[in-house]
N, C-alpha and C. Protein backbone atom coordinates (compact mmCIF):
# COMPACT_ATOMS: atom_id res chain seq x y z
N UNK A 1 0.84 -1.17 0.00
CA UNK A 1 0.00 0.00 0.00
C UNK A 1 0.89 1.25 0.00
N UNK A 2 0.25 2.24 -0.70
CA UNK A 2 1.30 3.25 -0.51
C UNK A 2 0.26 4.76 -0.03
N UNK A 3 1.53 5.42 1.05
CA UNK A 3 0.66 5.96 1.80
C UNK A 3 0.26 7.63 0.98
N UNK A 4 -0.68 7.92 1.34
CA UNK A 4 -1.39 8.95 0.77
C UNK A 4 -1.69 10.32 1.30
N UNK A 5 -1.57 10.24 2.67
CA UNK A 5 -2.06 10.93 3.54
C UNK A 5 -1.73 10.82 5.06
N UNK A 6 -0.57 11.70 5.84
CA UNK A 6 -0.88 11.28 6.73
C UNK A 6 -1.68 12.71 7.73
N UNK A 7 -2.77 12.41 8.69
CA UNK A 7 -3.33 13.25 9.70
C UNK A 7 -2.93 13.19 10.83
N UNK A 8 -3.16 13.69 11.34
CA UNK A 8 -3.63 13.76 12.83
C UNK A 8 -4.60 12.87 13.92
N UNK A 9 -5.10 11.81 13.07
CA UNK A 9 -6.37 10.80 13.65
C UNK A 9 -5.85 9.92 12.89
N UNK A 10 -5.86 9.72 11.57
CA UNK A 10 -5.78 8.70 10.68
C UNK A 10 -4.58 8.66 9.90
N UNK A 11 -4.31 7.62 8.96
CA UNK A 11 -3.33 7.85 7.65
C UNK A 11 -4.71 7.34 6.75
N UNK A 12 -4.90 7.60 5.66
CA UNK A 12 -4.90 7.22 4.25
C UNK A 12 -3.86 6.31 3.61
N UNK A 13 -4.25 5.25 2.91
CA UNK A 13 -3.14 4.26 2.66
C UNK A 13 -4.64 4.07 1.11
N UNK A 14 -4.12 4.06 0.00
CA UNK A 14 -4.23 3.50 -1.41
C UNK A 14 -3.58 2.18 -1.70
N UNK A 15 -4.55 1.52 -1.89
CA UNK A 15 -4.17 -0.06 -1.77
C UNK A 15 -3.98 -0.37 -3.44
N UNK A 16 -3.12 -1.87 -3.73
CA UNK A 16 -2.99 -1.78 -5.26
C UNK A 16 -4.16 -2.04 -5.92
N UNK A 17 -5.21 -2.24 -5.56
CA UNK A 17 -6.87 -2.36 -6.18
C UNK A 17 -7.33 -0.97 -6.44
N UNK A 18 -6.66 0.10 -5.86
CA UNK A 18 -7.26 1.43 -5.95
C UNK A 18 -8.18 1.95 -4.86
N UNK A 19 -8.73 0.96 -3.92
CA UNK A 19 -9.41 1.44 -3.30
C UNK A 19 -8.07 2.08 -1.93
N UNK A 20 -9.11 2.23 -1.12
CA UNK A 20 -8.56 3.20 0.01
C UNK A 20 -8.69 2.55 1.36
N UNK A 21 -7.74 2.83 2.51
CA UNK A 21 -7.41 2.03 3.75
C UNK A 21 -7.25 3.17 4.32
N UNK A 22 -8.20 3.27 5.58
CA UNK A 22 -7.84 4.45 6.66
C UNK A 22 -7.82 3.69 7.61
N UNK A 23 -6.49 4.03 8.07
CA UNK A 23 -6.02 3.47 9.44
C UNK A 23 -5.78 4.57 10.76
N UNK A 24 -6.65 4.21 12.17
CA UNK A 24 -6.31 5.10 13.23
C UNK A 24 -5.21 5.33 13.59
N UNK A 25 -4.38 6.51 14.37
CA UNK A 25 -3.80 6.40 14.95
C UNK A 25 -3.47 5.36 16.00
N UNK A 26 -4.29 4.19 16.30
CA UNK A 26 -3.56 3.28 17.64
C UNK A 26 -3.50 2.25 16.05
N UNK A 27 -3.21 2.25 14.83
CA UNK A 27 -3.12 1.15 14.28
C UNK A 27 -4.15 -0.23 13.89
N UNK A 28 -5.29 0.50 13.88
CA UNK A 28 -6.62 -0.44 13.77
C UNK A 28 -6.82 0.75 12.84
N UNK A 29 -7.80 -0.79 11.44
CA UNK A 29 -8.47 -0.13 10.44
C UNK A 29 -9.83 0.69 10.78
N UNK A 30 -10.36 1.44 9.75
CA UNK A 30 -11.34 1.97 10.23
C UNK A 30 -12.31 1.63 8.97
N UNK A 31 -13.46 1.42 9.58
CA UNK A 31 -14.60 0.66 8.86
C UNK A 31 -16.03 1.71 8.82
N UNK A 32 -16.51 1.25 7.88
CA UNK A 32 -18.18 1.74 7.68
C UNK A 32 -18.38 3.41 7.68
N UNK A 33 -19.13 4.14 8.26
CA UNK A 33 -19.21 5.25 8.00
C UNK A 33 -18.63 5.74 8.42
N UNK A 34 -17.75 5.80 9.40
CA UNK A 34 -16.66 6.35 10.07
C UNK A 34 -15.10 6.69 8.84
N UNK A 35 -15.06 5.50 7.84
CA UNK A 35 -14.24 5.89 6.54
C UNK A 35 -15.06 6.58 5.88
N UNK A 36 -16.30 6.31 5.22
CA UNK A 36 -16.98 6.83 4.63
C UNK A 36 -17.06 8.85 5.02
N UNK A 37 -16.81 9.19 6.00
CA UNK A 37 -16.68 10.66 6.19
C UNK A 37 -15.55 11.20 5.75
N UNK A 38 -14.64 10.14 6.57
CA UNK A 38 -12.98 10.49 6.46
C UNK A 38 -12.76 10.91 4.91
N UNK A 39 -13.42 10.26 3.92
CA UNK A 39 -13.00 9.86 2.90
C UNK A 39 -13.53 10.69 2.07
N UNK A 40 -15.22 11.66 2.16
CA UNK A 40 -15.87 12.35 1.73
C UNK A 40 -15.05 13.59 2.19
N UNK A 41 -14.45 13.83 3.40
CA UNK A 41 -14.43 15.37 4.53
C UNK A 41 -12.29 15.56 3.31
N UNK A 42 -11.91 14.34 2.88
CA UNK A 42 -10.93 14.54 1.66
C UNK A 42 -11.03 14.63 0.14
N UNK A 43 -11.95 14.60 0.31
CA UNK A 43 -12.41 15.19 -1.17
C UNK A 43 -12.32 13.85 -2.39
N UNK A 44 -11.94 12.27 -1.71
CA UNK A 44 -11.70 11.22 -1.98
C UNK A 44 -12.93 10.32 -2.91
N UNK A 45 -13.81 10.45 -2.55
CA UNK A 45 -15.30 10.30 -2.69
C UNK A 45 -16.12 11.30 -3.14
N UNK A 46 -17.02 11.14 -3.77
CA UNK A 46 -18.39 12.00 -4.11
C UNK A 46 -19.76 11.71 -3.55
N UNK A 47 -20.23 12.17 -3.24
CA UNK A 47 -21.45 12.45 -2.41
C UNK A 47 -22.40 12.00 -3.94
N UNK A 48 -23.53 11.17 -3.85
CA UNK A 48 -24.02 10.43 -4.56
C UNK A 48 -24.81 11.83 -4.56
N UNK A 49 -25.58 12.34 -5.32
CA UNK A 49 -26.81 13.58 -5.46
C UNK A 49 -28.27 12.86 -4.94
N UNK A 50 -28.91 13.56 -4.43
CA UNK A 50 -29.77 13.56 -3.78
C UNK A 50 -30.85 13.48 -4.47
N UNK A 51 -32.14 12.22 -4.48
CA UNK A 51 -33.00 11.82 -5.25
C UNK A 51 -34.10 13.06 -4.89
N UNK A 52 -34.77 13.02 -5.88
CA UNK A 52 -36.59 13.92 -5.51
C UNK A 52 -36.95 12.78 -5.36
N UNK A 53 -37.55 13.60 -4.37
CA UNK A 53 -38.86 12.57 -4.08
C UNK A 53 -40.19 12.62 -5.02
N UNK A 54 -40.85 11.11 -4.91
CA UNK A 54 -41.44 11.41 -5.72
C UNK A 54 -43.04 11.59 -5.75
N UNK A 55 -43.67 12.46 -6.14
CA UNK A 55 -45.18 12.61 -5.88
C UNK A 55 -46.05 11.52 -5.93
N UNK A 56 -47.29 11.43 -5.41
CA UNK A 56 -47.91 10.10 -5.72
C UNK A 56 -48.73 10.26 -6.96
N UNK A 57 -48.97 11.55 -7.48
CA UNK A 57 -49.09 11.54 -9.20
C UNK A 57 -48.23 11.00 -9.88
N UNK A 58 -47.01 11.28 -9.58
CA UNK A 58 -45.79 10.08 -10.48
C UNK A 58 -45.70 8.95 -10.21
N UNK A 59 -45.91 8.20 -9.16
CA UNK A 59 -46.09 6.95 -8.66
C UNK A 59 -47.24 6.26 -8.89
N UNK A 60 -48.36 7.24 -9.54
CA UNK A 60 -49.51 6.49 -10.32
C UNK A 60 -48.97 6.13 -11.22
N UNK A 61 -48.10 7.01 -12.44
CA UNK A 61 -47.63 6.74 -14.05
C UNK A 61 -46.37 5.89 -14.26
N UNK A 62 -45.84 5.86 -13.00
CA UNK A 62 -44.90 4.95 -12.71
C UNK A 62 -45.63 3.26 -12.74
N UNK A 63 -46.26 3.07 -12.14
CA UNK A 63 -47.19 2.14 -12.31
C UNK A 63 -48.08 1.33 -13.03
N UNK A 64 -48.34 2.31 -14.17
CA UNK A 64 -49.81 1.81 -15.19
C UNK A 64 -48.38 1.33 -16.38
């Protein structure tokens, strides 16, 4: 892995698959949404856009 980033809480580590390894400071990985911030709050990730919701007039025509 080669390292990417180091912080103050975490390192960033880029693994050879491309994906990404954030490791704490005591040396334990960090998992689930807790990377998922780390990873958004670096500009690493994109924030998926935000669906409309949808009316139940469209959810009639959605339907027929």
């Amino acid at each position: 892995m080669a390292k990417k980033k180091d912080a103050k809480e975490y390192t960033l580590m880029k693994k050879r698959s491309g994906r990404y390894a954030v490791i704490g400071k005591d040396g334990k990985y960090i998992h689930g949404d807790a990377k998922v911030e780390i990873l958004l709050k670096e500009k690493i990730l994109k924030a998926p856009p935000a669906k409309k919701p949808q009316t139940p007039k469209e959810d009639a025509k959605a339907d027929a």
